[in-house]
C-alpha atoms as a PDB file:
ATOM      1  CA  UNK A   1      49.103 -13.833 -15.149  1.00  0.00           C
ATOM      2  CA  UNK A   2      46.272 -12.993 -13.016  1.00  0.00           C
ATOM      3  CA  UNK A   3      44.265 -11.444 -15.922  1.00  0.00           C
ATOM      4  CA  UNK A   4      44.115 -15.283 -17.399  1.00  0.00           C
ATOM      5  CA  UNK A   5      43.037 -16.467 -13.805  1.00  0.00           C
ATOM      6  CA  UNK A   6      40.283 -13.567 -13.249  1.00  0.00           C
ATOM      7  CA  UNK A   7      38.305 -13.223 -16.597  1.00  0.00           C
ATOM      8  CA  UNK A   8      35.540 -10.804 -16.334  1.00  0.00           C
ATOM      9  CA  UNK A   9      32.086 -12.316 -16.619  1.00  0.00           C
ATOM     10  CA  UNK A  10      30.154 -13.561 -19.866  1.00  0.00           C
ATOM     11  CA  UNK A  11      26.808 -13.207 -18.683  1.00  0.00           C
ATOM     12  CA  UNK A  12      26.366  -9.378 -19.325  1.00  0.00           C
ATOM     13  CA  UNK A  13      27.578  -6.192 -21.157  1.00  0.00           C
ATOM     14  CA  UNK A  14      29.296  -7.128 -25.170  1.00  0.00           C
ATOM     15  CA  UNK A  15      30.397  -9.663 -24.515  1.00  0.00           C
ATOM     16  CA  UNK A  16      27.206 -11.482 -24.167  1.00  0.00           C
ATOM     17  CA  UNK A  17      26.508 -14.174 -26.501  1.00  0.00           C
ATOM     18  CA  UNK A  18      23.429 -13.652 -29.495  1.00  0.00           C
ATOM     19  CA  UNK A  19      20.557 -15.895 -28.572  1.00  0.00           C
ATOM     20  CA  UNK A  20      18.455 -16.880 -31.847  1.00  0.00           C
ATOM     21  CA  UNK A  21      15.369 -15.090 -32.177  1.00  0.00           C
ATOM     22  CA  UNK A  22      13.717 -17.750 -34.342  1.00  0.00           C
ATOM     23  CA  UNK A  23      12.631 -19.646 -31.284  1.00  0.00           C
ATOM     24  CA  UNK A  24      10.916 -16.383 -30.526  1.00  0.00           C
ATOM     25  CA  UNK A  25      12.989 -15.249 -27.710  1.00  0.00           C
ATOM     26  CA  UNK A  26      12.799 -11.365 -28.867  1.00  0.00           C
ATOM     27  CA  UNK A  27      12.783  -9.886 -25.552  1.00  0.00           C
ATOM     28  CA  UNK A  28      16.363 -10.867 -24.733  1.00  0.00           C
ATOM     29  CA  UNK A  29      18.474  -7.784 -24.958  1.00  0.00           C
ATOM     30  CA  UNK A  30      21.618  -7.142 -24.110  1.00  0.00           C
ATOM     31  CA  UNK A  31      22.495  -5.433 -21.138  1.00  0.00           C
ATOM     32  CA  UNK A  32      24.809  -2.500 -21.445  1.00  0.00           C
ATOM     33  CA  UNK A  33      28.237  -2.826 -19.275  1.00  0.00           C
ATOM     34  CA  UNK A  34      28.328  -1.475 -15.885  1.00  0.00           C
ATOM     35  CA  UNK A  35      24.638  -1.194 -15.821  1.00  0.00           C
ATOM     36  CA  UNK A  36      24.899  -4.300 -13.373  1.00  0.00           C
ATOM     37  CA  UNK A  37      26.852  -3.635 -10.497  1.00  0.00           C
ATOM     38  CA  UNK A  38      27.012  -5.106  -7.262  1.00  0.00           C
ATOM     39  CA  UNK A  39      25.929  -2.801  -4.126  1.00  0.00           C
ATOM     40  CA  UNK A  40      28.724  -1.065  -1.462  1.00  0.00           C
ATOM     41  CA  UNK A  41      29.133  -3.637   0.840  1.00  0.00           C
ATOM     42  CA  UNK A  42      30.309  -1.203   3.974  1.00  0.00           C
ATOM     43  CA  UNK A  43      31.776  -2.944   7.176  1.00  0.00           C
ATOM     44  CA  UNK A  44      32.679  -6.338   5.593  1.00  0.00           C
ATOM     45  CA  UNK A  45      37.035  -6.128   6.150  1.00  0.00           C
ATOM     46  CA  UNK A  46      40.193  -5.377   4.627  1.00  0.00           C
ATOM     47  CA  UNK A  47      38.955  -7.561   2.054  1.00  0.00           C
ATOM     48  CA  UNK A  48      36.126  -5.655   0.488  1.00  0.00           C
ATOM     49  CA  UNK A  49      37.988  -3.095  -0.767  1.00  0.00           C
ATOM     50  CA  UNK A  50      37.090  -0.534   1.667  1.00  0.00           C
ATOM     51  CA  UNK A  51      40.000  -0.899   3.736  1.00  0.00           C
ATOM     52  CA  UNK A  52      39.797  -1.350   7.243  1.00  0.00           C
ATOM     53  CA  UNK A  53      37.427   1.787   8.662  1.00  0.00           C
ATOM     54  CA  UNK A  54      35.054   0.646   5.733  1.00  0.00           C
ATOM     55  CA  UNK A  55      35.181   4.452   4.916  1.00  0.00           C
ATOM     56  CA  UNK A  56      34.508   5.981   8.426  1.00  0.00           C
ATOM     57  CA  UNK A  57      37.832   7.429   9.099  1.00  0.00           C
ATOM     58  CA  UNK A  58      39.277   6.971  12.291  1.00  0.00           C
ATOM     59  CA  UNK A  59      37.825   6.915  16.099  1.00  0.00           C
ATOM     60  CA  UNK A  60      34.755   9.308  16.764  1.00  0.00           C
ATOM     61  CA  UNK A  61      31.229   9.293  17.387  1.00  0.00           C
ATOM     62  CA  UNK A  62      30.468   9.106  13.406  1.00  0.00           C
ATOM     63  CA  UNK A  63      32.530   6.063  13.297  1.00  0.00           C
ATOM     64  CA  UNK A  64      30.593   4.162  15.893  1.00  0.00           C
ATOM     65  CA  UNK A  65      27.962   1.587  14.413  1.00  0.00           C
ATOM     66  CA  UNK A  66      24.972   2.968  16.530  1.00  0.00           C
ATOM     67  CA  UNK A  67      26.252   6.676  17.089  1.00  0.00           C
ATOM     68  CA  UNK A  68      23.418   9.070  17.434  1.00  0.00           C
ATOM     69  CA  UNK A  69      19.489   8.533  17.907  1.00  0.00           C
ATOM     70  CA  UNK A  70      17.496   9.537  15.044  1.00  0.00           C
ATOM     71  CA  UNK A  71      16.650  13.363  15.162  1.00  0.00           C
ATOM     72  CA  UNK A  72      19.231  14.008  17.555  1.00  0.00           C
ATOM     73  CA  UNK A  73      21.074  17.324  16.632  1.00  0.00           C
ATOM     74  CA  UNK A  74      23.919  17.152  19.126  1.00  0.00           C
ATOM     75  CA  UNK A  75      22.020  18.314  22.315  1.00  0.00           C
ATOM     76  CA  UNK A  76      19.766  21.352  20.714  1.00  0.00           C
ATOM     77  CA  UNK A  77      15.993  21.110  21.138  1.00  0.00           C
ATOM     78  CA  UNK A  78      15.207  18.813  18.331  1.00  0.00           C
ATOM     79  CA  UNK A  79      12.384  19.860  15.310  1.00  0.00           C
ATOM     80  CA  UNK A  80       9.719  17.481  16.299  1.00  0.00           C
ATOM     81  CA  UNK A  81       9.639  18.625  20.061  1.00  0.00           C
ATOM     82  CA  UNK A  82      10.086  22.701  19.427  1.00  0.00           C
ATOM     83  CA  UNK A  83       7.039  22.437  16.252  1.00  0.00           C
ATOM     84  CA  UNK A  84       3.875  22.944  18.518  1.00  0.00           C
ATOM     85  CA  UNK A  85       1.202  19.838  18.694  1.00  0.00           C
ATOM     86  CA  UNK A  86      -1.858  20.790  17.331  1.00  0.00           C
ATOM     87  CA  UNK A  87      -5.610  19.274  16.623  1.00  0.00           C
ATOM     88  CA  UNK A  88      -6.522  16.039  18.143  1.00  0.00           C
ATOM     89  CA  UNK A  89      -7.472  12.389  16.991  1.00  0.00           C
ATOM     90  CA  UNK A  90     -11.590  11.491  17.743  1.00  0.00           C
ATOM     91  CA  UNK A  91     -11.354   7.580  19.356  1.00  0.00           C
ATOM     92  CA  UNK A  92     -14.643   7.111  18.869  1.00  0.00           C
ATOM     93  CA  UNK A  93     -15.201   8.317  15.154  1.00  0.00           C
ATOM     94  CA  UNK A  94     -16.533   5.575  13.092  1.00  0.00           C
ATOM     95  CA  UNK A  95     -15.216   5.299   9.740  1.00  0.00           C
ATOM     96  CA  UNK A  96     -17.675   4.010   7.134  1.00  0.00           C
ATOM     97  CA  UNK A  97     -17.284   1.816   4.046  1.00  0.00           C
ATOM     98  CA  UNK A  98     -19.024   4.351   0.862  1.00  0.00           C
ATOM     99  CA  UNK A  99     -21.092   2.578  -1.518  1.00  0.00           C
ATOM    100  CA  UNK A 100     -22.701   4.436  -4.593  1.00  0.00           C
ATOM    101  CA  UNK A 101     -25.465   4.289  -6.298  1.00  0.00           C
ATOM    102  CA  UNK A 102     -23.406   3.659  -9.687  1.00  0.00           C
ATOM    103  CA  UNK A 103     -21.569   1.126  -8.316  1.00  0.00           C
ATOM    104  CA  UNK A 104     -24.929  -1.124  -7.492  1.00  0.00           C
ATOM    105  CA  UNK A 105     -26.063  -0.454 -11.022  1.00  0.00           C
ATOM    106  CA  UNK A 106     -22.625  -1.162 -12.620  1.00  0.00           C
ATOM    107  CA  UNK A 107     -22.531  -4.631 -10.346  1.00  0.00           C
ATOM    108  CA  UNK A 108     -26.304  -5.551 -11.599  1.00  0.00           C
ATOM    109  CA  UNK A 109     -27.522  -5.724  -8.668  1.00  0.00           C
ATOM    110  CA  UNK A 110     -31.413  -5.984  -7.901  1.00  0.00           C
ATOM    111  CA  UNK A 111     -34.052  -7.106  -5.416  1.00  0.00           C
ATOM    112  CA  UNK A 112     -32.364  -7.774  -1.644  1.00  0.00           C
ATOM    113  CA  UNK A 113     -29.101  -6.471  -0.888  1.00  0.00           C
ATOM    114  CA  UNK A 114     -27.132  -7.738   2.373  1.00  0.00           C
ATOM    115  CA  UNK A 115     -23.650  -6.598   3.487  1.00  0.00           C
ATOM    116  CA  UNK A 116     -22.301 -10.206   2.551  1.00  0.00           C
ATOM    117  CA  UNK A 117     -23.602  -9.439  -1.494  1.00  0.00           C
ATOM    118  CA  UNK A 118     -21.736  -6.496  -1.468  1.00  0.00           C
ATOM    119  CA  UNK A 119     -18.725  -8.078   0.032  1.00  0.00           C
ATOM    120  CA  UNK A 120     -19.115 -10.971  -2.891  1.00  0.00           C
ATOM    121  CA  UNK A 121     -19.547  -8.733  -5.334  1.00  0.00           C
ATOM    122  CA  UNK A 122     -16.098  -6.350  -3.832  1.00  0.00           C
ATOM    123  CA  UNK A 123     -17.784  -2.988  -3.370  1.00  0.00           C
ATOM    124  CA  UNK A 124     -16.990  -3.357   0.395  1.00  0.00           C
ATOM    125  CA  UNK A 125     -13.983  -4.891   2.332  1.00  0.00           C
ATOM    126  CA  UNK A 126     -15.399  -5.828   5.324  1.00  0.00           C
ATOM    127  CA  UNK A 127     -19.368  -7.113   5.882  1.00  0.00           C
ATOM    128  CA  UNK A 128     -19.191  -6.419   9.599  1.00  0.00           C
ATOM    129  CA  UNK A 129     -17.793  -3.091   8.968  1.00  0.00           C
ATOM    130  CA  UNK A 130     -20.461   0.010   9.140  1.00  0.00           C
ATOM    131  CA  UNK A 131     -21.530   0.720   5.637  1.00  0.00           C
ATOM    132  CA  UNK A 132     -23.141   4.017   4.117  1.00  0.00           C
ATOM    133  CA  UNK A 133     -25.306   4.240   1.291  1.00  0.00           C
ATOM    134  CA  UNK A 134     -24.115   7.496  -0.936  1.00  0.00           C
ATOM    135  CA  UNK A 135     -26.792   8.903  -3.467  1.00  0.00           C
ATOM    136  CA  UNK A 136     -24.033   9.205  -6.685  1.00  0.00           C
ATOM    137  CA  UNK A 137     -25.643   7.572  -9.796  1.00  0.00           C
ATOM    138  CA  UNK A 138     -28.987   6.643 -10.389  1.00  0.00           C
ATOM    139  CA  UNK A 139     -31.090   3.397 -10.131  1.00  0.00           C
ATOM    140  CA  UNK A 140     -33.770   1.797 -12.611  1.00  0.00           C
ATOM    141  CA  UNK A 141     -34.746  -1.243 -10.692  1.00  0.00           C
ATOM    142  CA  UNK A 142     -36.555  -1.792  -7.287  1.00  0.00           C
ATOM    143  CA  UNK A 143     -33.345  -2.630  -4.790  1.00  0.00           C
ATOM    144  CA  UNK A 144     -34.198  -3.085  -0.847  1.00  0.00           C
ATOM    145  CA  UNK A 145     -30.439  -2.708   0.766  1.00  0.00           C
ATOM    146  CA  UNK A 146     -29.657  -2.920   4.488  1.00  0.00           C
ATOM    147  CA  UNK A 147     -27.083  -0.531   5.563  1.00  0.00           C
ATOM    148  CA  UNK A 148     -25.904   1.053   8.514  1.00  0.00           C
ATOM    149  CA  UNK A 149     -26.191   4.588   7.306  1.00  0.00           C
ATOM    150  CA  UNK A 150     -27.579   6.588   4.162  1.00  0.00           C
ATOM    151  CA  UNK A 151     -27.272   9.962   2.716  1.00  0.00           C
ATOM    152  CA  UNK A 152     -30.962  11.528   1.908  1.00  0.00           C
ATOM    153  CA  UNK A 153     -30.231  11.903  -1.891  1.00  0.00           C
ATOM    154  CA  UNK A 154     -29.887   8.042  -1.813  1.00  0.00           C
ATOM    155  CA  UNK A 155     -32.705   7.420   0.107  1.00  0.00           C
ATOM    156  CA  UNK A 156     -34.939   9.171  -2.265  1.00  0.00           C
ATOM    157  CA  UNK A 157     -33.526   7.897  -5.860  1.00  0.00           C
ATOM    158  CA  UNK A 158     -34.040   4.285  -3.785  1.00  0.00           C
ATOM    159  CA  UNK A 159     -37.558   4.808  -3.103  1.00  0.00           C
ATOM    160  CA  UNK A 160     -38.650   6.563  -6.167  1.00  0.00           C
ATOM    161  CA  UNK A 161     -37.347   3.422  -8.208  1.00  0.00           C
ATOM    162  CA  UNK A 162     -39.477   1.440  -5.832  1.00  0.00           C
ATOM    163  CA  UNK A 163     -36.940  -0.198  -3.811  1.00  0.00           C
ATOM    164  CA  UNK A 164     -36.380   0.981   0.098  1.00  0.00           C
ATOM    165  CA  UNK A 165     -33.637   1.119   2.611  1.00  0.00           C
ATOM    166  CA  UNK A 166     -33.272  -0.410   5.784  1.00  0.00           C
ATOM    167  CA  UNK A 167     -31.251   0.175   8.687  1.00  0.00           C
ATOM    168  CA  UNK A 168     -28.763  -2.643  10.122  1.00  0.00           C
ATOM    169  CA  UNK A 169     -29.143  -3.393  13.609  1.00  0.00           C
ATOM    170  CA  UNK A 170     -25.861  -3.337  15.558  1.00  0.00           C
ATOM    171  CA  UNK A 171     -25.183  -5.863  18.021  1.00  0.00           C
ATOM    172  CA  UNK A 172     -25.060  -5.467  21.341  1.00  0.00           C
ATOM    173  CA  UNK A 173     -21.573  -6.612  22.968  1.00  0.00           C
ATOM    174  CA  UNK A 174     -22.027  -8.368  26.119  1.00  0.00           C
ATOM    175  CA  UNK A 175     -19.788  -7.401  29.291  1.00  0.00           C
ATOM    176  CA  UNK A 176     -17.379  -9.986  29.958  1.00  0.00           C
ATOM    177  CA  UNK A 177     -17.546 -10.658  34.078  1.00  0.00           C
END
């Protein structure tokens, strides 16, 4: 009696009607049974299957919803504070943006390059970023590129195709009073 109420769903598994494929539909396959299942839904009442401790068992500090920090191993000296600390972080390192020779020959690029045609033409993500000129690749035509730094090896394929390289000026921030 309760089978004819509940009737397990149509949409997936053999059951599943055939679609046509003359409409050209091909990519409709059918989905194998039980490869859709819903998740565990943990904590949600007697009703869900789970009973009432939602699997937990009885009383305790594992049954608790918020029972124990993460890394905590029950009062020892946990890994992250007996592992010694080692090396520092430089706050003042300045992490440039690399641009390659290749790249400016594989974008076409000729005559004056600015930070804001490099940024057009995606070889940088930011134009007020500090950029660096790398000498990988090789350049035919006379390019003069402003940049905030340069390798030597770039530098010289630059200027022996004619071109030159010039250094960005970095603003000055004003103190605020």
């Amino acid at each position: 009696m309760a089978q004819d109420r509940i009737e397990q769903g149509r949409g997936f598994g053999a059951k599943r009607a055939k679609k046509s494929t003359s409409l050209g539909n091909k990519n409709l396959v059918p989905v194998p049974v039980g490869a859709k299942t819903s998740p565990k839904r943990v904590g949600q009442g007697p009703g869900s299957g789970m009973g009432k401790t939602s699997t937990r068992g009885s009383k305790g500090q594992r049954a608790r919803a918020s029972s124990m920090k993460r890394g905590f191993e029950g009062g020892q000296m946990p890994l992250h504070k007996r592992l010694p600390k080692r090396g520092f972080t430089n706050i003042f390192s300045e992490v440039f943006q690399p641009v390659n020779l290749i790249s400016l020959t594989k974008a076409g690029l000729s005559g004056e390059v600015t930070p804001a045609i490099l940024k057009a033409k995606s070889l940088i993500k930011s134009e007020a970023g500090p950029i660096k000129l790398l000498g990988t690749g090789e350049v035919t035509t006379a390019i003069t590129i402003t940049v905030d730094a340069f390798s030597a090896s770039a530098k010289e394929k630059i200027e022996k195709a004619g071109g030159k390289v010039i250094i960005r000026e970095k603003k000055k921030e004003e103190k605020k009073n």
